[in-house]
N, C-alpha and C. Protein backbone atom coordinates (compact mmCIF):
# COMPACT_ATOMS: atom_id res chain seq x y z
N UNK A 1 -10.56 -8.84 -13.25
CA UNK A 1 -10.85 -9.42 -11.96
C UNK A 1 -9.66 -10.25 -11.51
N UNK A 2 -9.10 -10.21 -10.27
CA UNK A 2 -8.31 -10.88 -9.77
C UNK A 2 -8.50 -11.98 -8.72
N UNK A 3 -7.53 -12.73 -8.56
CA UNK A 3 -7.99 -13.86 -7.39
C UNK A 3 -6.75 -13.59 -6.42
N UNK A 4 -7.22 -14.39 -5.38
CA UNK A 4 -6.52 -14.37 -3.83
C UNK A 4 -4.90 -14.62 -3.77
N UNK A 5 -4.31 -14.94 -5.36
CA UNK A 5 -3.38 -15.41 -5.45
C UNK A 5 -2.24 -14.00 -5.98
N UNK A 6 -2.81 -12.74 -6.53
CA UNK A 6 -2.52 -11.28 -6.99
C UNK A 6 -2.42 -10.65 -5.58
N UNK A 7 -2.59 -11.10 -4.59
CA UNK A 7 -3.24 -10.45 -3.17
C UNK A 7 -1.06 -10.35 -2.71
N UNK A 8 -0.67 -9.10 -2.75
CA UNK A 8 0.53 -8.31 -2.42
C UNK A 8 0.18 -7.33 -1.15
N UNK A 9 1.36 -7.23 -0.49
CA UNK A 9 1.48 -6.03 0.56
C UNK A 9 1.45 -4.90 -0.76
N UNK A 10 0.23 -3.49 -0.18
CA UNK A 10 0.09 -2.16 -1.10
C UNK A 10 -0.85 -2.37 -1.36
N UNK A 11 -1.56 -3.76 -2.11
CA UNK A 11 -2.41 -3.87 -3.05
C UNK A 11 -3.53 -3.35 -2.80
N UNK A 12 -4.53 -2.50 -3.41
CA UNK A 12 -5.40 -1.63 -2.91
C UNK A 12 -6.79 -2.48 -3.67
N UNK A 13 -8.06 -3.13 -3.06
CA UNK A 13 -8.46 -3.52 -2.98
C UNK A 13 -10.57 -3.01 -3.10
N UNK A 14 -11.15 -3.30 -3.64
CA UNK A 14 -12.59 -2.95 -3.18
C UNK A 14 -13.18 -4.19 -2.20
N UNK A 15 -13.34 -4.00 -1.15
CA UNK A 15 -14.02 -4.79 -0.43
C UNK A 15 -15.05 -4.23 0.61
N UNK A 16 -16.83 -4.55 0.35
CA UNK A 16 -17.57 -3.81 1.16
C UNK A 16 -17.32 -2.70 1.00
N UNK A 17 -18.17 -2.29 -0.55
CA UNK A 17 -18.08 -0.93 -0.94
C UNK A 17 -17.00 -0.13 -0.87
N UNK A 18 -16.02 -0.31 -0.12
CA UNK A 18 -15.18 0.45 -0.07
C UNK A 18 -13.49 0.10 -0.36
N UNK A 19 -12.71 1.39 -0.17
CA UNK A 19 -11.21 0.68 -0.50
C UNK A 19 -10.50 0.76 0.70
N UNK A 20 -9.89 -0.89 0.26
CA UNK A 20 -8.97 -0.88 1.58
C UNK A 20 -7.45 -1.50 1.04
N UNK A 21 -6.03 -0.98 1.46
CA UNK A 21 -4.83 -1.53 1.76
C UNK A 21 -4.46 -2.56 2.18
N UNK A 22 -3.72 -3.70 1.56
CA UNK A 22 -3.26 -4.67 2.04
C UNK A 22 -2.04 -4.77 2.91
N UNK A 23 -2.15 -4.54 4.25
CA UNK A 23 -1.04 -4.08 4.91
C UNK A 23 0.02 -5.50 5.52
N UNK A 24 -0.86 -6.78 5.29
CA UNK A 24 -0.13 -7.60 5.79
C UNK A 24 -0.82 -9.26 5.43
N UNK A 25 -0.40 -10.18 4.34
CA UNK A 25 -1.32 -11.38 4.25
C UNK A 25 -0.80 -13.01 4.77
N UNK A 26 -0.82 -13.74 4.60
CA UNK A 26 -0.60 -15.09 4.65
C UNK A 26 -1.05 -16.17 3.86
N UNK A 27 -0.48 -17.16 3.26
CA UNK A 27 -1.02 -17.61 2.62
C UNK A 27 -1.14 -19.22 3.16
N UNK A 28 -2.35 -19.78 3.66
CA UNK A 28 -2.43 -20.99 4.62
C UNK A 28 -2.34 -22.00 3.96
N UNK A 29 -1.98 -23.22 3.79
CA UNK A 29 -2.55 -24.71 3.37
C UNK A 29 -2.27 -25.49 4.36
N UNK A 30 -3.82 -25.59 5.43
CA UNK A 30 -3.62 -26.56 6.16
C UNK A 30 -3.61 -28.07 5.47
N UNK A 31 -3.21 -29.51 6.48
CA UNK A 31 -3.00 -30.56 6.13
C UNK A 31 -4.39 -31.06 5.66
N UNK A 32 -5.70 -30.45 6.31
CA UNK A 32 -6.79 -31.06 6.36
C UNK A 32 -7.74 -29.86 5.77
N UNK A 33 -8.63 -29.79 4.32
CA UNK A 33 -9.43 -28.86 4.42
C UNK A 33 -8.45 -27.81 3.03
N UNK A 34 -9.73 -26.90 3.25
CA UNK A 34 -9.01 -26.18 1.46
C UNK A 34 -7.86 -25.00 1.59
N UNK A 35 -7.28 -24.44 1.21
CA UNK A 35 -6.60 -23.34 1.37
C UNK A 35 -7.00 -22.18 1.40
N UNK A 36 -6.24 -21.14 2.37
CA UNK A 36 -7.03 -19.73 2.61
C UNK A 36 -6.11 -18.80 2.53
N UNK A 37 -6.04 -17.52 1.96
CA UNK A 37 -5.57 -16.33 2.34
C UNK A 37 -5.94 -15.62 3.35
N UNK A 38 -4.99 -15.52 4.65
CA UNK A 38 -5.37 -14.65 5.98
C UNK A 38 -4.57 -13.01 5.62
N UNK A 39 -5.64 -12.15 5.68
CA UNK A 39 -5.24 -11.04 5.16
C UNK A 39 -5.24 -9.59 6.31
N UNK A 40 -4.53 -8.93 6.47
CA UNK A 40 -5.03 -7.05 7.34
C UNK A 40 -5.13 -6.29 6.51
N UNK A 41 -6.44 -5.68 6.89
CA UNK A 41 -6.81 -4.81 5.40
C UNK A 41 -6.73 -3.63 6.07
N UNK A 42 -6.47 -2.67 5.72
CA UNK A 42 -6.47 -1.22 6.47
C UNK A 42 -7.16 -0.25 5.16
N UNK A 43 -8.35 0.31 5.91
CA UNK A 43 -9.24 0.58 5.64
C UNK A 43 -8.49 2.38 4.99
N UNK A 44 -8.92 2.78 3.51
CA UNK A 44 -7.46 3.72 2.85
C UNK A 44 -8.52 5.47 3.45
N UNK A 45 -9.44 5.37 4.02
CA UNK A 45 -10.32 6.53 3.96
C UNK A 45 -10.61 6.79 5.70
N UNK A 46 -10.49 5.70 6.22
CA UNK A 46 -10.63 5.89 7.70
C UNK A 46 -9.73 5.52 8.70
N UNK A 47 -8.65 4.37 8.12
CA UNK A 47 -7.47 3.85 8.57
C UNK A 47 -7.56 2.86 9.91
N UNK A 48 -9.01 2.34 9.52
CA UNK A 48 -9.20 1.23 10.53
C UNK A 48 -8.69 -0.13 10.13
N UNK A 49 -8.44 -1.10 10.83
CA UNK A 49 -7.78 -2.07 10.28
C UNK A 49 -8.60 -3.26 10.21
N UNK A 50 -8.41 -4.15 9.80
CA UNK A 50 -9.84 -5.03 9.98
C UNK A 50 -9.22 -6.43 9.45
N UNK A 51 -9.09 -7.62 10.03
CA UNK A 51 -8.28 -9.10 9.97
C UNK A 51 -9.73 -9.56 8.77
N UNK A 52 -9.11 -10.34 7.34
CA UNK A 52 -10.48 -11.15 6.46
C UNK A 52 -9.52 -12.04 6.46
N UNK A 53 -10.43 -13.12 6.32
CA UNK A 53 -9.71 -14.62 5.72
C UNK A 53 -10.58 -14.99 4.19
N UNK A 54 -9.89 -15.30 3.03
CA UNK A 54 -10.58 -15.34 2.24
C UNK A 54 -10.16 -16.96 1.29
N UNK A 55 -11.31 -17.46 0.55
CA UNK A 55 -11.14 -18.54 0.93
C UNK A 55 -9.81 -18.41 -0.40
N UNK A 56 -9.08 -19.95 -1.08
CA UNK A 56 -8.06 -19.86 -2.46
C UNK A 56 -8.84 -19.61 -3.44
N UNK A 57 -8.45 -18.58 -4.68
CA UNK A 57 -8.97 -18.91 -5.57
C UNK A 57 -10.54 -17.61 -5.86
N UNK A 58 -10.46 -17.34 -4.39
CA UNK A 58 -11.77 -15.92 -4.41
C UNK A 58 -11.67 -14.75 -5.24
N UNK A 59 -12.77 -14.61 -5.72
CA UNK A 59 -12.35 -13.23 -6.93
C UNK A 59 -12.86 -12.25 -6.18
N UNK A 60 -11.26 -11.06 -5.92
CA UNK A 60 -11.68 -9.72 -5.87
C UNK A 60 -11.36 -8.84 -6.64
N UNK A 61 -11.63 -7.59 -6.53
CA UNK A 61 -11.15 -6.50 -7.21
C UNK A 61 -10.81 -5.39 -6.77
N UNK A 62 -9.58 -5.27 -8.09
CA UNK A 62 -8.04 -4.63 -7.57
C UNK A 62 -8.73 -3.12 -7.87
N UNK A 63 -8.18 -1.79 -6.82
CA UNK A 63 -8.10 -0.95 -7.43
C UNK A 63 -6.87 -0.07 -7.66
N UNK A 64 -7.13 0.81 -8.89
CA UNK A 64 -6.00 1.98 -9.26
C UNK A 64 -6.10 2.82 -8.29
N UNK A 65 -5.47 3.03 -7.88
CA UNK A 65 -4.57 4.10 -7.36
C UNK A 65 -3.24 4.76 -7.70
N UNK A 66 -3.43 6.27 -7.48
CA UNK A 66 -2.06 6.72 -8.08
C UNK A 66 -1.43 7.97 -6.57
N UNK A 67 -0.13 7.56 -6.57
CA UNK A 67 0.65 8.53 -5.35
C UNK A 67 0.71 10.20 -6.18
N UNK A 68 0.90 11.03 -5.55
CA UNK A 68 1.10 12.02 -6.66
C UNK A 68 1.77 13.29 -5.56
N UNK A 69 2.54 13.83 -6.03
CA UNK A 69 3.48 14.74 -5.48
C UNK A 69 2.91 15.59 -5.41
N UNK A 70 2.31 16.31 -3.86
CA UNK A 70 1.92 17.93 -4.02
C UNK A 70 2.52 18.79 -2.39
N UNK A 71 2.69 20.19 -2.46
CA UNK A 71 2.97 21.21 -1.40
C UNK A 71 1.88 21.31 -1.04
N UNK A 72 2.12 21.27 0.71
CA UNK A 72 1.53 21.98 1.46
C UNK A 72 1.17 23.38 0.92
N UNK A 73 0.34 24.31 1.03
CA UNK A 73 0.13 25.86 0.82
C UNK A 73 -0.36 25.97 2.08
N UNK A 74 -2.26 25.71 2.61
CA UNK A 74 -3.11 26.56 3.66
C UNK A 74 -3.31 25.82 4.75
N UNK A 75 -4.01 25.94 5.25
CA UNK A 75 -5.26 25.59 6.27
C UNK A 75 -6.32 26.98 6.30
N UNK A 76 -7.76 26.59 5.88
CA UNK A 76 -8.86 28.03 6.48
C UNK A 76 -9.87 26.27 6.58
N UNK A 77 -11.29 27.61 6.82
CA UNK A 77 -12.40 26.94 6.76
C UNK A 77 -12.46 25.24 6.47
N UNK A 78 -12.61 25.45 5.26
CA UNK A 78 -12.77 24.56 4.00
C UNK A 78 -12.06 23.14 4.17
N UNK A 79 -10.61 23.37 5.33
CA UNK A 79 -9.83 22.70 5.20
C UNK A 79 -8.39 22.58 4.57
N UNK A 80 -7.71 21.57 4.48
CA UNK A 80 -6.32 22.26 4.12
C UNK A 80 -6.16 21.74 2.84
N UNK A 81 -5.13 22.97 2.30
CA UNK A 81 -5.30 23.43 0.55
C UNK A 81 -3.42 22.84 -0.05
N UNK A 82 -3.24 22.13 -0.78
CA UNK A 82 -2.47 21.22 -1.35
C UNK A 82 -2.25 21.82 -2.98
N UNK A 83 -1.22 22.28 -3.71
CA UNK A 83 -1.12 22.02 -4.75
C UNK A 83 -0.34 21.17 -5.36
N UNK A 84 -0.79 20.42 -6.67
CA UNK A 84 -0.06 19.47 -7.34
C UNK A 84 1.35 19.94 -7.96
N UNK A 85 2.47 19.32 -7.58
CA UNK A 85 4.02 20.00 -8.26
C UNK A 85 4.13 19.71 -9.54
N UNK A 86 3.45 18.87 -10.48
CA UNK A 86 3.16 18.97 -12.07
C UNK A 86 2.66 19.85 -12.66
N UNK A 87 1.31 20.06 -12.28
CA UNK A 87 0.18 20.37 -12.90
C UNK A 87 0.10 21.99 -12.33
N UNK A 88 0.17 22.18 -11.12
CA UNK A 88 0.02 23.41 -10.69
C UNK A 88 -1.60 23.35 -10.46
N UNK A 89 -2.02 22.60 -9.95
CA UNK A 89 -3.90 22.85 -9.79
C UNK A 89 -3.89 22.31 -8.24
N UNK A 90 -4.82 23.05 -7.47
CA UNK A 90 -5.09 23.42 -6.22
C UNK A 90 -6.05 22.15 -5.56
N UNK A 91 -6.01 21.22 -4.67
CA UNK A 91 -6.36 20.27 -3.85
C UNK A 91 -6.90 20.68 -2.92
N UNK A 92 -8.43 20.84 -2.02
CA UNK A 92 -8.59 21.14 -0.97
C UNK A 92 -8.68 19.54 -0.08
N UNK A 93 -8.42 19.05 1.24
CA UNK A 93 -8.74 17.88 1.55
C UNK A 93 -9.43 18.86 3.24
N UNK A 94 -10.10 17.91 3.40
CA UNK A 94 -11.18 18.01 5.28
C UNK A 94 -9.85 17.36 5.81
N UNK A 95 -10.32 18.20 7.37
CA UNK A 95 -9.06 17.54 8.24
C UNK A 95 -9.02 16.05 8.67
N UNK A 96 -10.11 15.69 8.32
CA UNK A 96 -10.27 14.13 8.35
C UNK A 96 -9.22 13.32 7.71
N UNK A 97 -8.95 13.64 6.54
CA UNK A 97 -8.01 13.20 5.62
C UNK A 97 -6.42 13.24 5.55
N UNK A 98 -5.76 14.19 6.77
CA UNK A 98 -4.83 14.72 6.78
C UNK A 98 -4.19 14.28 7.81
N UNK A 99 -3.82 12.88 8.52
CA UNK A 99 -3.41 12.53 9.30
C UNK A 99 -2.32 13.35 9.88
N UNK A 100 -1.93 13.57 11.41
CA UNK A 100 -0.54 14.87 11.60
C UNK A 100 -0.74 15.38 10.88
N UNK A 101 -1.57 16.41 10.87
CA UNK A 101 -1.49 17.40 10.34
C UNK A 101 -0.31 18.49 10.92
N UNK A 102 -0.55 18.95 12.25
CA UNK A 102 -0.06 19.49 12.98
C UNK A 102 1.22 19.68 12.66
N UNK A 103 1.70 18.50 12.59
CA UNK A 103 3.27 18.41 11.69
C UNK A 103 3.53 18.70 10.65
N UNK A 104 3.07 19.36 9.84
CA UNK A 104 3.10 19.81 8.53
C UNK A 104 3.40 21.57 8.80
N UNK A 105 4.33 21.58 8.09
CA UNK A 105 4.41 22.84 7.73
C UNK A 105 4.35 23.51 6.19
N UNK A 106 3.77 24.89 6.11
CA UNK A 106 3.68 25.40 4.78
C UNK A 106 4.74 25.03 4.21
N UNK A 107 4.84 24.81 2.70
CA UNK A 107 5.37 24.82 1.77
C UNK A 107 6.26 23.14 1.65
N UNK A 108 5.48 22.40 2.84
CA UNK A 108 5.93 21.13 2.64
C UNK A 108 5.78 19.93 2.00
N UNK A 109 6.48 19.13 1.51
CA UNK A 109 5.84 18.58 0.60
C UNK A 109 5.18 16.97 0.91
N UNK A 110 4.49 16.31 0.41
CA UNK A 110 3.55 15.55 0.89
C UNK A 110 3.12 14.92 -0.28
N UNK A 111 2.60 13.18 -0.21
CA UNK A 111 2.17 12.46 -0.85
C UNK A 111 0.40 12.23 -0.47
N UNK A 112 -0.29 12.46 -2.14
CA UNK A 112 -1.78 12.66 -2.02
C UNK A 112 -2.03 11.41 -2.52
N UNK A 113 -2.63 10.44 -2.08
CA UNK A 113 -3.07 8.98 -2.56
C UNK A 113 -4.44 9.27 -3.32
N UNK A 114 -4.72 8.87 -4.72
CA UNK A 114 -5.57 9.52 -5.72
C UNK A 114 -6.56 8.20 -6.20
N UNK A 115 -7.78 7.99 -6.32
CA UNK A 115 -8.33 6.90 -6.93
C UNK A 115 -8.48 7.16 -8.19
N UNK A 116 -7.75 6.60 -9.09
CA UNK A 116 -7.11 6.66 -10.44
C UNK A 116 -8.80 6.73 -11.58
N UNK A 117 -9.86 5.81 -11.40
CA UNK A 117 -10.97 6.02 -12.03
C UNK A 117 -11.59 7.22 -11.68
N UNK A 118 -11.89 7.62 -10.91
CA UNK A 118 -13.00 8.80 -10.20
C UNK A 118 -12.33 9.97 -9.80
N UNK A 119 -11.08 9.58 -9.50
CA UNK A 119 -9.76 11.35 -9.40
C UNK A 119 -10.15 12.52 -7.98
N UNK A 120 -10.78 11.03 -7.43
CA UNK A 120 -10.44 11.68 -5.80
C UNK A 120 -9.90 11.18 -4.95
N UNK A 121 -8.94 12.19 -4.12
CA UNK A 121 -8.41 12.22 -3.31
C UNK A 121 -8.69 11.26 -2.10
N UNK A 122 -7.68 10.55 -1.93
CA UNK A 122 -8.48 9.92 -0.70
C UNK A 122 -7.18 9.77 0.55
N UNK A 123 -6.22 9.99 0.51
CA UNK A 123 -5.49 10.35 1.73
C UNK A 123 -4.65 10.89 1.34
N UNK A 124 -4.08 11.51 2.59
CA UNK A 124 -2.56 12.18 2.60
C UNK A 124 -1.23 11.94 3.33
N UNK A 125 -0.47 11.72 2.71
CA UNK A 125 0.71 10.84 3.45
C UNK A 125 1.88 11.90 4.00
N UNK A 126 2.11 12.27 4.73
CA UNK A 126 3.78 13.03 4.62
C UNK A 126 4.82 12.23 5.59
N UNK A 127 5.68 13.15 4.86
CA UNK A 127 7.34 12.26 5.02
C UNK A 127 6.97 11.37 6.20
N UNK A 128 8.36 10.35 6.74
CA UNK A 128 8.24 9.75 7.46
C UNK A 128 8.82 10.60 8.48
N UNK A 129 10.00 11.40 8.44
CA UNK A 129 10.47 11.88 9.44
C UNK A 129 10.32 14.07 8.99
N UNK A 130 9.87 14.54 9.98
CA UNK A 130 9.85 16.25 9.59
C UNK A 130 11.09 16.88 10.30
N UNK A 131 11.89 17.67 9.72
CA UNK A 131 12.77 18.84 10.40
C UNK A 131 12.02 20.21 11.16
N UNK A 132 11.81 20.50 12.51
CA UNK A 132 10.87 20.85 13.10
C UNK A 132 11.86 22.20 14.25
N UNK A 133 11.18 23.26 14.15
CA UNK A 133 12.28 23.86 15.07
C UNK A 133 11.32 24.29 16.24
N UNK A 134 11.75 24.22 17.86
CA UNK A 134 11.40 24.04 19.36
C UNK A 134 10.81 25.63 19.28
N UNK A 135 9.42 25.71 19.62
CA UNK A 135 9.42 27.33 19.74
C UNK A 135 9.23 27.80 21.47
N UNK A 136 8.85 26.57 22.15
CA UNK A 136 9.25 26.53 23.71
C UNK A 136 9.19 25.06 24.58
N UNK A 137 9.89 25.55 25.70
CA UNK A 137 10.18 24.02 25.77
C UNK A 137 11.16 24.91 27.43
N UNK A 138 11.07 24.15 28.44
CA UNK A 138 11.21 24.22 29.98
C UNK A 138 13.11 23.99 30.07
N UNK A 139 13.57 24.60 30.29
CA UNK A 139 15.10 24.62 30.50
C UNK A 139 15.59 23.74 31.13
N UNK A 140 16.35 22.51 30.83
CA UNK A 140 16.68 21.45 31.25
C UNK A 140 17.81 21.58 32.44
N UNK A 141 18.05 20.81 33.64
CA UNK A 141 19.01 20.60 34.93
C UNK A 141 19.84 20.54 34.52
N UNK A 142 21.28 20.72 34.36
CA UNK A 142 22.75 20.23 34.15
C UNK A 142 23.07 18.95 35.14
N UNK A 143 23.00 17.90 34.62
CA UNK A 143 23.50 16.34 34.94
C UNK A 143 22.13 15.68 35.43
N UNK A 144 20.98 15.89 34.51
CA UNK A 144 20.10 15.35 34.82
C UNK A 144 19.46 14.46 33.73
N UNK A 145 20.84 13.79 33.48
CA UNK A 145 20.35 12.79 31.96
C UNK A 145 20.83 11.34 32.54
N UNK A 146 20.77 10.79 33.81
CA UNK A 146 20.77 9.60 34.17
C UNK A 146 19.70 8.86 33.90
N UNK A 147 18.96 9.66 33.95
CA UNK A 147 17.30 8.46 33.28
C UNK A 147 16.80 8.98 31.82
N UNK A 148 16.17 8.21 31.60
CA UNK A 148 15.24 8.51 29.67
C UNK A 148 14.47 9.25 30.36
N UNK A 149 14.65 10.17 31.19
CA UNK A 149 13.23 11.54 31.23
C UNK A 149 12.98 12.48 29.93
N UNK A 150 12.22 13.01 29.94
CA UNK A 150 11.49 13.62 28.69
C UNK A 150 10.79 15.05 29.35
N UNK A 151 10.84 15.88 28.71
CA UNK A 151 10.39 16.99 28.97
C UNK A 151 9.30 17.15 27.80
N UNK A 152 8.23 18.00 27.55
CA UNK A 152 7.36 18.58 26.41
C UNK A 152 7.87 19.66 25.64
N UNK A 153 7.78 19.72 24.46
CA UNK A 153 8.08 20.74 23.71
C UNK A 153 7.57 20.96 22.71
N UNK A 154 7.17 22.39 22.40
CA UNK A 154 5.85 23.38 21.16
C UNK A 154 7.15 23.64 20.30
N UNK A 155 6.82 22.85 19.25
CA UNK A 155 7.44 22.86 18.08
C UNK A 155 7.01 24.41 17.00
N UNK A 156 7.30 24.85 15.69
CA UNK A 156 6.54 25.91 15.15
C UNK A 156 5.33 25.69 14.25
N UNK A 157 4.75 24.25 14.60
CA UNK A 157 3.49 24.12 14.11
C UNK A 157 2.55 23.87 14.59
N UNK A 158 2.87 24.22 16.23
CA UNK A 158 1.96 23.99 17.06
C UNK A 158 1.91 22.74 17.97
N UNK A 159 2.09 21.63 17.58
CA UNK A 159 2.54 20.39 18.05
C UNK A 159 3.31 20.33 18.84
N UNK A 160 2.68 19.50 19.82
CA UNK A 160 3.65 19.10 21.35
C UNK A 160 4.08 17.95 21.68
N UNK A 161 5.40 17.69 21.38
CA UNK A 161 6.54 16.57 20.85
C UNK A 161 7.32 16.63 22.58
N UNK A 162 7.57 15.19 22.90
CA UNK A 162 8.29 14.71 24.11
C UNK A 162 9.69 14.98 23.50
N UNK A 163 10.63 15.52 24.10
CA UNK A 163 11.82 15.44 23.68
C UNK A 163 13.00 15.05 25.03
N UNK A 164 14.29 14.72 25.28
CA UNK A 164 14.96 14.71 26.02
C UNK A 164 15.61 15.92 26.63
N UNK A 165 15.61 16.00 27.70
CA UNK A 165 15.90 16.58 29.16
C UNK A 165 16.82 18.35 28.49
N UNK A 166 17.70 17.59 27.81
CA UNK A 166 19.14 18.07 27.16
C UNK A 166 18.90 19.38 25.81
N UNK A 167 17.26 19.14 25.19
CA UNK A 167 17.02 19.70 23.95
C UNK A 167 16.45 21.40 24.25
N UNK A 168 16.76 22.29 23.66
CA UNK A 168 16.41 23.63 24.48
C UNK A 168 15.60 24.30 23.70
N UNK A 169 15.35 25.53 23.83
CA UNK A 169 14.79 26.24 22.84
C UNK A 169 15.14 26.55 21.78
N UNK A 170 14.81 26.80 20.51
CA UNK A 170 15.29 27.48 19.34
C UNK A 170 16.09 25.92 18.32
N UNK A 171 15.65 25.11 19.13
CA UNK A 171 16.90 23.77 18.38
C UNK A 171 16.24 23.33 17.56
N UNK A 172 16.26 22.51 16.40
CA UNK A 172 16.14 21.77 15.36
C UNK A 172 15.60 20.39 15.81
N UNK A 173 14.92 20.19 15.68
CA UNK A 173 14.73 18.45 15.92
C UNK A 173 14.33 17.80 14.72
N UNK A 174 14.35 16.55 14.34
CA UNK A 174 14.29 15.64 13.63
C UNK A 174 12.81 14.35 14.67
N UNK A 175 11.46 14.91 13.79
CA UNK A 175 9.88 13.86 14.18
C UNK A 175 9.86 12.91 13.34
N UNK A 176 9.60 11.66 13.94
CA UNK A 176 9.45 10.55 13.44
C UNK A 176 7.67 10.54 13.64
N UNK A 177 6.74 11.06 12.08
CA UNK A 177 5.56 10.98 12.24
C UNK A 177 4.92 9.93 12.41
N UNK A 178 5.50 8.85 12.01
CA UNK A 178 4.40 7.52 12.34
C UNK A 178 4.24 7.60 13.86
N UNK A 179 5.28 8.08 14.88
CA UNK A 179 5.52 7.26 16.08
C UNK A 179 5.08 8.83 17.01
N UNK A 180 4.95 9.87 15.87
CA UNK A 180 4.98 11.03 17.01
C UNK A 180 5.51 11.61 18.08
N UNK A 181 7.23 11.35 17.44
CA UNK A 181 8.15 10.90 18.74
C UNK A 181 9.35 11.95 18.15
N UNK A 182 10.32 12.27 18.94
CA UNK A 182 11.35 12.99 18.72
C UNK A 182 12.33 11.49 18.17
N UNK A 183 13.44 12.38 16.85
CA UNK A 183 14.00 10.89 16.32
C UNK A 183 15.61 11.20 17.38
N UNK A 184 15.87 12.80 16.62
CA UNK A 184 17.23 13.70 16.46
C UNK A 184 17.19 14.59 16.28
N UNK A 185 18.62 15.37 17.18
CA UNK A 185 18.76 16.62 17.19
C UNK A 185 19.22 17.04 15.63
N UNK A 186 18.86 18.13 15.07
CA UNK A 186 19.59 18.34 13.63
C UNK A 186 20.66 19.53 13.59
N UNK A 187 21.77 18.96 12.89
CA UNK A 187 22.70 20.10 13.08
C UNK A 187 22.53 21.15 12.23
């Protein structure tokens, strides 16, 4: 059992049945009154975020978790199908679980966040940035890059990424998935 004082950015947590990420804490001592940990917990199964204040000295409990390296393979029915690059054994996760998905392409590789006691799956992380090639996208003006305009563009996984004026068909781009945003052109 741990107290409020083990409480790290990562630290993966049981609180209200469930597990949540410590994405951001504080540690208070006002002049008047006892000390508190102000914490953002981001919720590791639904990715809601949720502000606790907890008082010094509160016992919670830590959980295991383990990152674990696996490829993209499918998408059917069932949902999309992941194998582990150690082990060679097959992962199915619901699209619930698969944040950007869209951005994923076969044979890509991707981080499966694992609850280390019970050995399920509970999210899926991929890269921060994907190499993505334009499969259409509206033919840009010649000298029409005086403003940050943005045109739309169908990448080959389906996904429809804002890109600049200038970027054409068949090109390479460089997605920044957190932001869902074009980063760079790739040579």
């Amino acid at each position: 059992m741990a107290t409020t004082a083990d409480i790290k950015n990562g630290v993966v947590i049981e609180y209200n049945n469930d597990l949540y990420v410590v994405t951001d804490f504080q540690h208070v001592k006002p002049g008047k009154g006892p000390a508190f940990v102000r914490t953002k917990l981001k919720n590791v199964r639904s990715g809601k975020v949720l502000d606790n204040t907890f008082s010094a000295g509160h016992k919670i409990t830590t959980a295991r978790v383990e990152q674990r390296p696996h490829q993209y393979i499918f998408k059917d029915d069932l949902g999309y199908h992941f194998m582990d690059l150690n082990s060679f054994e097959q992962v199915s996760l619901e699209e619930a679980m698969v944040p950007f998905a869209d951005l994923m392409k076969e044979g890509q590789e991707v981080t499966i966040l694992f609850h280390a006691e019970t050995e399920t799956p509970l999210t899926c992380d991929i890269p921060p940035f994907v190499e993505l090639t334009i499969t259409y996208t509206e033919p840009g003006l010649k000298g029409d890059t005086a403003t940050n305009a943005s045109k739309p563009a169908i990448v080959e996984t389906g996904a429809t990424i804002q890109v600049p004026l200038f970027i054409g068909q068949d090109e390479k781009i460089k997605v920044d998935t957190r932001t869902y945003s074009y980063a760079e052109r790739v040579k």
